[in-house]
N, C-alpha and C. Protein backbone atom coordinates (compact mmCIF):
# COMPACT_ATOMS: atom_id res chain seq x y z
N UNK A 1 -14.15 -50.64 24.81
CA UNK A 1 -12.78 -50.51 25.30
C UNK A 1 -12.62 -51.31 26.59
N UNK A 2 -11.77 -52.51 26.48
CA UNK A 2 -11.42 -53.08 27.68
C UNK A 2 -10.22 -52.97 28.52
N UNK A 3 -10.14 -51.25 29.00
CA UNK A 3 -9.36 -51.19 30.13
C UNK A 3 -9.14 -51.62 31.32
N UNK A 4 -10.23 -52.30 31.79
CA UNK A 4 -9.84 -52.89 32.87
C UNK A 4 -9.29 -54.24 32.95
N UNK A 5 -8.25 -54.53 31.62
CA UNK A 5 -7.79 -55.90 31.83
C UNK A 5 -6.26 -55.50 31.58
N UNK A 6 -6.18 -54.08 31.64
CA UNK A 6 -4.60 -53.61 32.13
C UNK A 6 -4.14 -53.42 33.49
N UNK A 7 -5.06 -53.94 34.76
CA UNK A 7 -4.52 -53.72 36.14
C UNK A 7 -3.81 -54.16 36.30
N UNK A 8 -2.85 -54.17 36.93
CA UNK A 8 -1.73 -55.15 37.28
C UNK A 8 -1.90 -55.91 38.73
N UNK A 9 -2.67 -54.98 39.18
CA UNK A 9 -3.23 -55.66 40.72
C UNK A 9 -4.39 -55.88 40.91
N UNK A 10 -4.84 -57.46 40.86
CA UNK A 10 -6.42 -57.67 41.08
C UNK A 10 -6.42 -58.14 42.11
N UNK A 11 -7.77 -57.99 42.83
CA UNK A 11 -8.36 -58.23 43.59
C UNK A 11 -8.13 -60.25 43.86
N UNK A 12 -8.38 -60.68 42.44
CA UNK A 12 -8.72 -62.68 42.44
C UNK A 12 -6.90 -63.03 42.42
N UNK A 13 -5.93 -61.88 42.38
CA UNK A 13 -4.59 -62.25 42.83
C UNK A 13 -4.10 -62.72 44.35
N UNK A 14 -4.90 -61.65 44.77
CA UNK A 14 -4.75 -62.00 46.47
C UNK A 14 -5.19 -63.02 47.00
N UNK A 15 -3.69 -64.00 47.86
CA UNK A 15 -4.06 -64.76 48.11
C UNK A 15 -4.18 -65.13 50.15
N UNK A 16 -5.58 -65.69 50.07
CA UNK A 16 -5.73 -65.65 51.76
C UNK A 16 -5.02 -66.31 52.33
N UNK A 17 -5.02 -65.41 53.98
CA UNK A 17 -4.17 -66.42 54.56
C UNK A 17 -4.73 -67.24 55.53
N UNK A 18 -4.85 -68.50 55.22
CA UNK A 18 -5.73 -69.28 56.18
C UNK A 18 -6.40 -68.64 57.36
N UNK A 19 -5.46 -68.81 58.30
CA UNK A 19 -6.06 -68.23 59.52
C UNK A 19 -5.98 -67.12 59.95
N UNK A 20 -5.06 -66.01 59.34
CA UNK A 20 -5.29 -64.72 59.25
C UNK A 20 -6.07 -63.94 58.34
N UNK A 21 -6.56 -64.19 57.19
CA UNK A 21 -7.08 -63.42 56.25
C UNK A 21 -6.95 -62.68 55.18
N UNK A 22 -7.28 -61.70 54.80
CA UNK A 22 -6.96 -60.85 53.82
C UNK A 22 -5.40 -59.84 54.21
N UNK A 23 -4.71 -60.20 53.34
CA UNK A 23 -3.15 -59.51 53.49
C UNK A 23 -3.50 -57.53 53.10
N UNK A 24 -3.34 -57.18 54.10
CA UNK A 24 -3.92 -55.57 54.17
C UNK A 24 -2.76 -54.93 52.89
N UNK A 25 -1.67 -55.08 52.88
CA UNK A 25 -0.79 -54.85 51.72
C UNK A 25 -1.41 -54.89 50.07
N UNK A 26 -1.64 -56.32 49.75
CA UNK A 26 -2.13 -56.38 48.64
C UNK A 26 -3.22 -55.98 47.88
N UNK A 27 -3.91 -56.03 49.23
CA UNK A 27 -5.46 -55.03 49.38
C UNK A 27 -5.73 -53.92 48.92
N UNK A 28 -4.88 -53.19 49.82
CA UNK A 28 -4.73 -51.55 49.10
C UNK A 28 -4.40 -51.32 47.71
N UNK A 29 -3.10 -52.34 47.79
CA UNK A 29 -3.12 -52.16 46.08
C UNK A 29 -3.54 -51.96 45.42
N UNK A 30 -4.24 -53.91 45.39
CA UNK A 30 -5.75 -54.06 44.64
C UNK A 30 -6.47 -52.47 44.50
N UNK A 31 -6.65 -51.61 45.51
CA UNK A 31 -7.96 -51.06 45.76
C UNK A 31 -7.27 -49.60 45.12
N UNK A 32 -6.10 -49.35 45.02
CA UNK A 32 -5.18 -47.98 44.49
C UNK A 32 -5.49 -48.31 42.68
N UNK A 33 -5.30 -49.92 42.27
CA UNK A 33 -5.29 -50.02 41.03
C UNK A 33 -6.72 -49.94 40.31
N UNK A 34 -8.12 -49.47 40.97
CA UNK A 34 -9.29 -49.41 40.75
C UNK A 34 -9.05 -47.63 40.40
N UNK A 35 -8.52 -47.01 41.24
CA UNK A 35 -8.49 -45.42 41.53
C UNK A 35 -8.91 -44.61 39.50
N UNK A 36 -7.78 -45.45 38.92
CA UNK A 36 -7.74 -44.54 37.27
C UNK A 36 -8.72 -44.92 36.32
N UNK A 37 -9.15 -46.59 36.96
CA UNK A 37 -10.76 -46.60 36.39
C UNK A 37 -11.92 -46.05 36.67
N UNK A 38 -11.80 -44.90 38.22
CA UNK A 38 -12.96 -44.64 37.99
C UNK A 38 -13.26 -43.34 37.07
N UNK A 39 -11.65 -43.15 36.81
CA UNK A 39 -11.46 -41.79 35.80
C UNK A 39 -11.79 -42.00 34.78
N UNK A 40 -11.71 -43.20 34.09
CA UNK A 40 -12.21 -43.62 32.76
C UNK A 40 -13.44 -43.28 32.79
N UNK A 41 -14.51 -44.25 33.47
CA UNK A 41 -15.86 -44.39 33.88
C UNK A 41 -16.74 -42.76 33.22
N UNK A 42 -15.95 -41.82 34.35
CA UNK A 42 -16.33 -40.81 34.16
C UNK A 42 -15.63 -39.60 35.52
N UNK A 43 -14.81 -39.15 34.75
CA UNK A 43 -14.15 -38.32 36.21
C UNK A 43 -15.52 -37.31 36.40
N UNK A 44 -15.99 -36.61 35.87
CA UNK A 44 -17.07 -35.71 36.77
C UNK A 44 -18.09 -36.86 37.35
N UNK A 45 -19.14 -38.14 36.90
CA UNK A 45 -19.91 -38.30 37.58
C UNK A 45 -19.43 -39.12 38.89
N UNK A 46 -17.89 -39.64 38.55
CA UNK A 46 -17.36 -40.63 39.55
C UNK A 46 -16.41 -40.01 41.00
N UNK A 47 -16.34 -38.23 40.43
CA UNK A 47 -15.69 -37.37 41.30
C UNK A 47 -15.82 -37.62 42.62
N UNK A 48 -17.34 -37.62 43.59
CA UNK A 48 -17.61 -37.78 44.54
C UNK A 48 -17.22 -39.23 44.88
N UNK A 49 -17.62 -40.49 44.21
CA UNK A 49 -16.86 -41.96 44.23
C UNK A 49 -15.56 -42.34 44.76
N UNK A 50 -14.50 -41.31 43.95
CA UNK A 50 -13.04 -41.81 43.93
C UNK A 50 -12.88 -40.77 45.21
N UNK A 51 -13.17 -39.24 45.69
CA UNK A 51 -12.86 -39.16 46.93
C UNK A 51 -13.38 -39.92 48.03
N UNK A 52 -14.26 -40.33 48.24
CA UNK A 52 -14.65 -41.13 48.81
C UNK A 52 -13.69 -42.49 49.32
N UNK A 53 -13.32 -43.06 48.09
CA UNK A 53 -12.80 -44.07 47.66
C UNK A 53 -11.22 -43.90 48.19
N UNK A 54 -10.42 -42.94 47.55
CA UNK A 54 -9.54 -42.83 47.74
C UNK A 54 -9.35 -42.32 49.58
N UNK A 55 -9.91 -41.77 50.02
CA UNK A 55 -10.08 -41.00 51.35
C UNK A 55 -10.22 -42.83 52.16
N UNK A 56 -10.69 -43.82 52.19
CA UNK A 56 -10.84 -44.61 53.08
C UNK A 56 -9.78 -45.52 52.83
N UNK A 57 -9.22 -45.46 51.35
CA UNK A 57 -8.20 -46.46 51.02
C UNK A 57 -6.81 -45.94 51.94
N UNK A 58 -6.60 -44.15 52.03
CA UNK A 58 -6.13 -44.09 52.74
C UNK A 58 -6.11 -44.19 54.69
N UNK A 59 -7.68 -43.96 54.90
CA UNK A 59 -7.35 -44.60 56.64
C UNK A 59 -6.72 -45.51 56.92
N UNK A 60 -6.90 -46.19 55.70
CA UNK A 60 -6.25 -47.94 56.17
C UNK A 60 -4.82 -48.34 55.97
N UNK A 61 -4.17 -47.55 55.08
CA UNK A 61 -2.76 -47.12 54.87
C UNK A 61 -2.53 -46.57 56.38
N UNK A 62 -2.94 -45.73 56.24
CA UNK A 62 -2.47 -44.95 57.39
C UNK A 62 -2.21 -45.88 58.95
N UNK A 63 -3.57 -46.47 58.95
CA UNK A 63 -3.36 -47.36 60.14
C UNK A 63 -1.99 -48.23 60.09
N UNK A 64 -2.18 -49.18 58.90
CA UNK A 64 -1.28 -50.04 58.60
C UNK A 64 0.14 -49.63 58.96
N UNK A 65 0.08 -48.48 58.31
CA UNK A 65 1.93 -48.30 58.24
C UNK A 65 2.51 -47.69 59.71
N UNK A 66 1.54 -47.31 60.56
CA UNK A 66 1.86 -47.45 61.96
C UNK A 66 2.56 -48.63 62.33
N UNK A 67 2.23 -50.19 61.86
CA UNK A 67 2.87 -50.94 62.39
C UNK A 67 2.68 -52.12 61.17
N UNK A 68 3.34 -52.65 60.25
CA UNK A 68 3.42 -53.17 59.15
C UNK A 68 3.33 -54.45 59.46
N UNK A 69 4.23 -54.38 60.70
CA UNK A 69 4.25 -56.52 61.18
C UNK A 69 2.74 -57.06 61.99
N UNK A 70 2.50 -56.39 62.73
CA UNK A 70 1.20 -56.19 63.65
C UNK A 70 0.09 -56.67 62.57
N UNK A 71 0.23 -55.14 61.90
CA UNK A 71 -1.36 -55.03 60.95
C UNK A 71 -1.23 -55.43 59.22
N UNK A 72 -0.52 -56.65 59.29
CA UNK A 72 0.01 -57.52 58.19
C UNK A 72 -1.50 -58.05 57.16
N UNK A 73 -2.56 -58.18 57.98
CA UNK A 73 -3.79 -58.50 57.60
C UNK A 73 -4.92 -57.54 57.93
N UNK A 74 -6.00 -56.79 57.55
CA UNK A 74 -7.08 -56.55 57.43
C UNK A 74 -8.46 -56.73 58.65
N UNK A 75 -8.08 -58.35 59.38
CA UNK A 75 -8.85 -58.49 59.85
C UNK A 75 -7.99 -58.36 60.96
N UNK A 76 -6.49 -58.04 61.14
CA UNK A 76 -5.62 -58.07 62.53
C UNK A 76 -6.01 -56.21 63.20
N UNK A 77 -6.39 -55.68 62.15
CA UNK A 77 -6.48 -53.91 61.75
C UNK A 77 -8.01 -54.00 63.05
N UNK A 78 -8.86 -54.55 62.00
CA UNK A 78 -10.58 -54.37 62.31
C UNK A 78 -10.09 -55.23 64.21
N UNK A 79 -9.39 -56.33 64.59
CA UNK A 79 -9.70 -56.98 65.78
C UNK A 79 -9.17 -55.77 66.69
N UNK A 80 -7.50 -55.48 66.00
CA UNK A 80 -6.91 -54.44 66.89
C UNK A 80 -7.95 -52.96 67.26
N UNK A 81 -8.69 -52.43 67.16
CA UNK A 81 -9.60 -51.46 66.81
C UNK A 81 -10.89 -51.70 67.51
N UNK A 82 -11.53 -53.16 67.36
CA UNK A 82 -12.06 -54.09 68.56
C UNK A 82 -12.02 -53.63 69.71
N UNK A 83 -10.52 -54.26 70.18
CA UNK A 83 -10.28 -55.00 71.44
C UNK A 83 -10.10 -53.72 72.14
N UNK A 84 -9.50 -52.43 71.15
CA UNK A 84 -8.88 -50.92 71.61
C UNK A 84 -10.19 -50.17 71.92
N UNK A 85 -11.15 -50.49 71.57
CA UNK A 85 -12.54 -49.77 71.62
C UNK A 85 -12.91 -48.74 70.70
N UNK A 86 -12.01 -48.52 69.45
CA UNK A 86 -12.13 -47.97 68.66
C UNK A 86 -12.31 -47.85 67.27
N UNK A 87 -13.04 -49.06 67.06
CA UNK A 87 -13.77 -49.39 65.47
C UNK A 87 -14.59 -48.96 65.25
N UNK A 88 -15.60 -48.16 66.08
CA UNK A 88 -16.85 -47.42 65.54
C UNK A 88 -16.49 -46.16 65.61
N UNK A 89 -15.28 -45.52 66.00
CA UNK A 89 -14.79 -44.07 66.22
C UNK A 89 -14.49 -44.00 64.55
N UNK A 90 -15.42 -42.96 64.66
CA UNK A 90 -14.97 -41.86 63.07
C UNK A 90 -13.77 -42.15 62.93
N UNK A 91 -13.77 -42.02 61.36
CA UNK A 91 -11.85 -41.85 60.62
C UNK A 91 -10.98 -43.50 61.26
N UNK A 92 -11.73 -44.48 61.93
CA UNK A 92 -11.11 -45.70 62.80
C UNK A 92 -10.73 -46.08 60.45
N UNK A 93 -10.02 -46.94 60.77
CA UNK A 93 -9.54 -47.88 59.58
C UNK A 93 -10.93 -48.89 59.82
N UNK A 94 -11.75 -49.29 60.77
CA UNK A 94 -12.34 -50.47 60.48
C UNK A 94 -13.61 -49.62 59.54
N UNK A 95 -14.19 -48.62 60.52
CA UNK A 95 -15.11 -47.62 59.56
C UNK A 95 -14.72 -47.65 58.05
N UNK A 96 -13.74 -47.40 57.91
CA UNK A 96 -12.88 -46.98 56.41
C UNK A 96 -13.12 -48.10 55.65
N UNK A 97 -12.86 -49.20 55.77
CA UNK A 97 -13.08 -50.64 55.59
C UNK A 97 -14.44 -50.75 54.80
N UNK A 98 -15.32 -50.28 56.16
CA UNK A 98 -16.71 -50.89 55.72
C UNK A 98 -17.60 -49.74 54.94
N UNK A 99 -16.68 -48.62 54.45
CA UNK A 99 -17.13 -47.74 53.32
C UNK A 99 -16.34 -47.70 52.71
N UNK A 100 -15.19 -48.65 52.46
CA UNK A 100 -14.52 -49.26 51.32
C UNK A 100 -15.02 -50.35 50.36
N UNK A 101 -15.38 -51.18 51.21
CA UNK A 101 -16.19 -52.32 51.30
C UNK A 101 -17.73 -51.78 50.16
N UNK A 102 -18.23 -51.21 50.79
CA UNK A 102 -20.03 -50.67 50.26
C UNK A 102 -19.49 -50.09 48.98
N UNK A 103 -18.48 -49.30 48.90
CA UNK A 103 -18.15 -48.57 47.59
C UNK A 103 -17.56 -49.38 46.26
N UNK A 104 -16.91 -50.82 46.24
CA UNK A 104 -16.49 -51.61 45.47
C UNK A 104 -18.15 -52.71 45.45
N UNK A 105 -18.92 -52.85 46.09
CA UNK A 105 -19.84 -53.84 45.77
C UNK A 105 -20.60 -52.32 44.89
N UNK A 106 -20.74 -51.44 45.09
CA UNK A 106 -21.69 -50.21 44.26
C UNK A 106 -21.07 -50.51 42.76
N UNK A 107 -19.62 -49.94 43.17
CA UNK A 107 -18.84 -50.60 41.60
C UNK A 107 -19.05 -51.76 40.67
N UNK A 108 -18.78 -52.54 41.43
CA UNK A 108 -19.09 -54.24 41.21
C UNK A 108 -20.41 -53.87 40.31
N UNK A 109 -21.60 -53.44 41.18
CA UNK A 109 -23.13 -53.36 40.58
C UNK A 109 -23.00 -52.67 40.03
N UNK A 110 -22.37 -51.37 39.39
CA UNK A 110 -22.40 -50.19 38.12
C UNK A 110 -21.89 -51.19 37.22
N UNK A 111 -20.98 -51.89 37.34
CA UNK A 111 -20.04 -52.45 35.78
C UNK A 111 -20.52 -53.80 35.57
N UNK A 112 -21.11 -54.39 36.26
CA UNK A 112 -22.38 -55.67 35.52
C UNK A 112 -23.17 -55.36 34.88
N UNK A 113 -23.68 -53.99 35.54
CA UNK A 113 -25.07 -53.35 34.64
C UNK A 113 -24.47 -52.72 33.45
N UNK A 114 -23.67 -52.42 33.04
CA UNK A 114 -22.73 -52.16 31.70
C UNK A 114 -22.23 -53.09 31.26
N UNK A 115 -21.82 -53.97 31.89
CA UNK A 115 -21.73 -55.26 31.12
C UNK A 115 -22.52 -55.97 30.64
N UNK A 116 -23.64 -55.71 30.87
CA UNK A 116 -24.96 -56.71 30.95
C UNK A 116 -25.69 -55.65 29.12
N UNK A 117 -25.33 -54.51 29.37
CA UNK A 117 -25.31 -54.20 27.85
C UNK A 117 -25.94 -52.83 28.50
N UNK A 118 -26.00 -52.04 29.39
CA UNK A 118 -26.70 -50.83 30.24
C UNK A 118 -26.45 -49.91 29.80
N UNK A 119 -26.59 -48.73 28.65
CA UNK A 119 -25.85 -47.61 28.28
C UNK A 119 -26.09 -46.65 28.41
N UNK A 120 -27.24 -46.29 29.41
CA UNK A 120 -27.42 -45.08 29.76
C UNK A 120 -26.89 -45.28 31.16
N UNK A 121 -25.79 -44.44 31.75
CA UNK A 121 -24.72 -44.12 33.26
C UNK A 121 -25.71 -43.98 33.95
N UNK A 122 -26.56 -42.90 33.72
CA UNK A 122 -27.60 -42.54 35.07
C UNK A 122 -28.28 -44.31 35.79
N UNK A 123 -28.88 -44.55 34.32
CA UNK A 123 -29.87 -45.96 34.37
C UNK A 123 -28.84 -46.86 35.63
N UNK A 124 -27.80 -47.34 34.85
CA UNK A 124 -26.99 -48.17 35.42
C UNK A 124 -26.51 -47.89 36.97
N UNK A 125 -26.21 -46.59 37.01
CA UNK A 125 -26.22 -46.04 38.38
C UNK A 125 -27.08 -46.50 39.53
């Protein structure tokens, strides 16, 4: 079953912005339209995954919509958070980021190893 070629928001859609970077908008998207695949996958073994998942997709919402024009990009979020002294503070959006970040390359590596022909979940895990 190839559900994952019903997203409507991918990731290889987003397009960079030269000198600003990753558009924090499209991002989330991208990262909201992953959320019902991990239900497919397996909602009990992926339970702990998607809170996870979903819990950091929102810090970064959250940050964002504080100021939409400001934190237009991803990397304007992580500098602002920088310069404020508060990117390594728990619950910061840049934290959120970089266990957003670790949790889509885990993904990435679960669904190659199933792609690659892997059919035991634990194995592939």
């Amino acid at each position: 079953q190839s559900f994952l070629l019903v997203l409507d928001t991918r990731f290889s859609d987003i397009e960079l912005r030269e000198e600003d970077g990753i558009p924090t908008e499209q991002f989330l998207e991208s990262c909201y339209a992953i959320v019902p695949v991990l239900d497919k996958l397996g909602p009990t073994v992926f339970a702990p995954v998607k809170m996870d998942f979903v819990g950091n997709i929102k810090k970064i919402n959250q940050k964002f919509i504080t100021n939409k024009e400001e934190f237009d990009t991803l990397q304007k979020i992580v500098l602002h958070e920088v310069n404020a002294g508060v990117a390594q503070v728990r619950n910061s959006a840049t934290e959120a980021l970089l266990w957003l970040k670790r949790g889509l390359k885990f993904l990435k590596g679960f669904l190659t190893e199933v792609k690659n022909g892997e059919k035991n979940i634990q194995t592939a895990l």
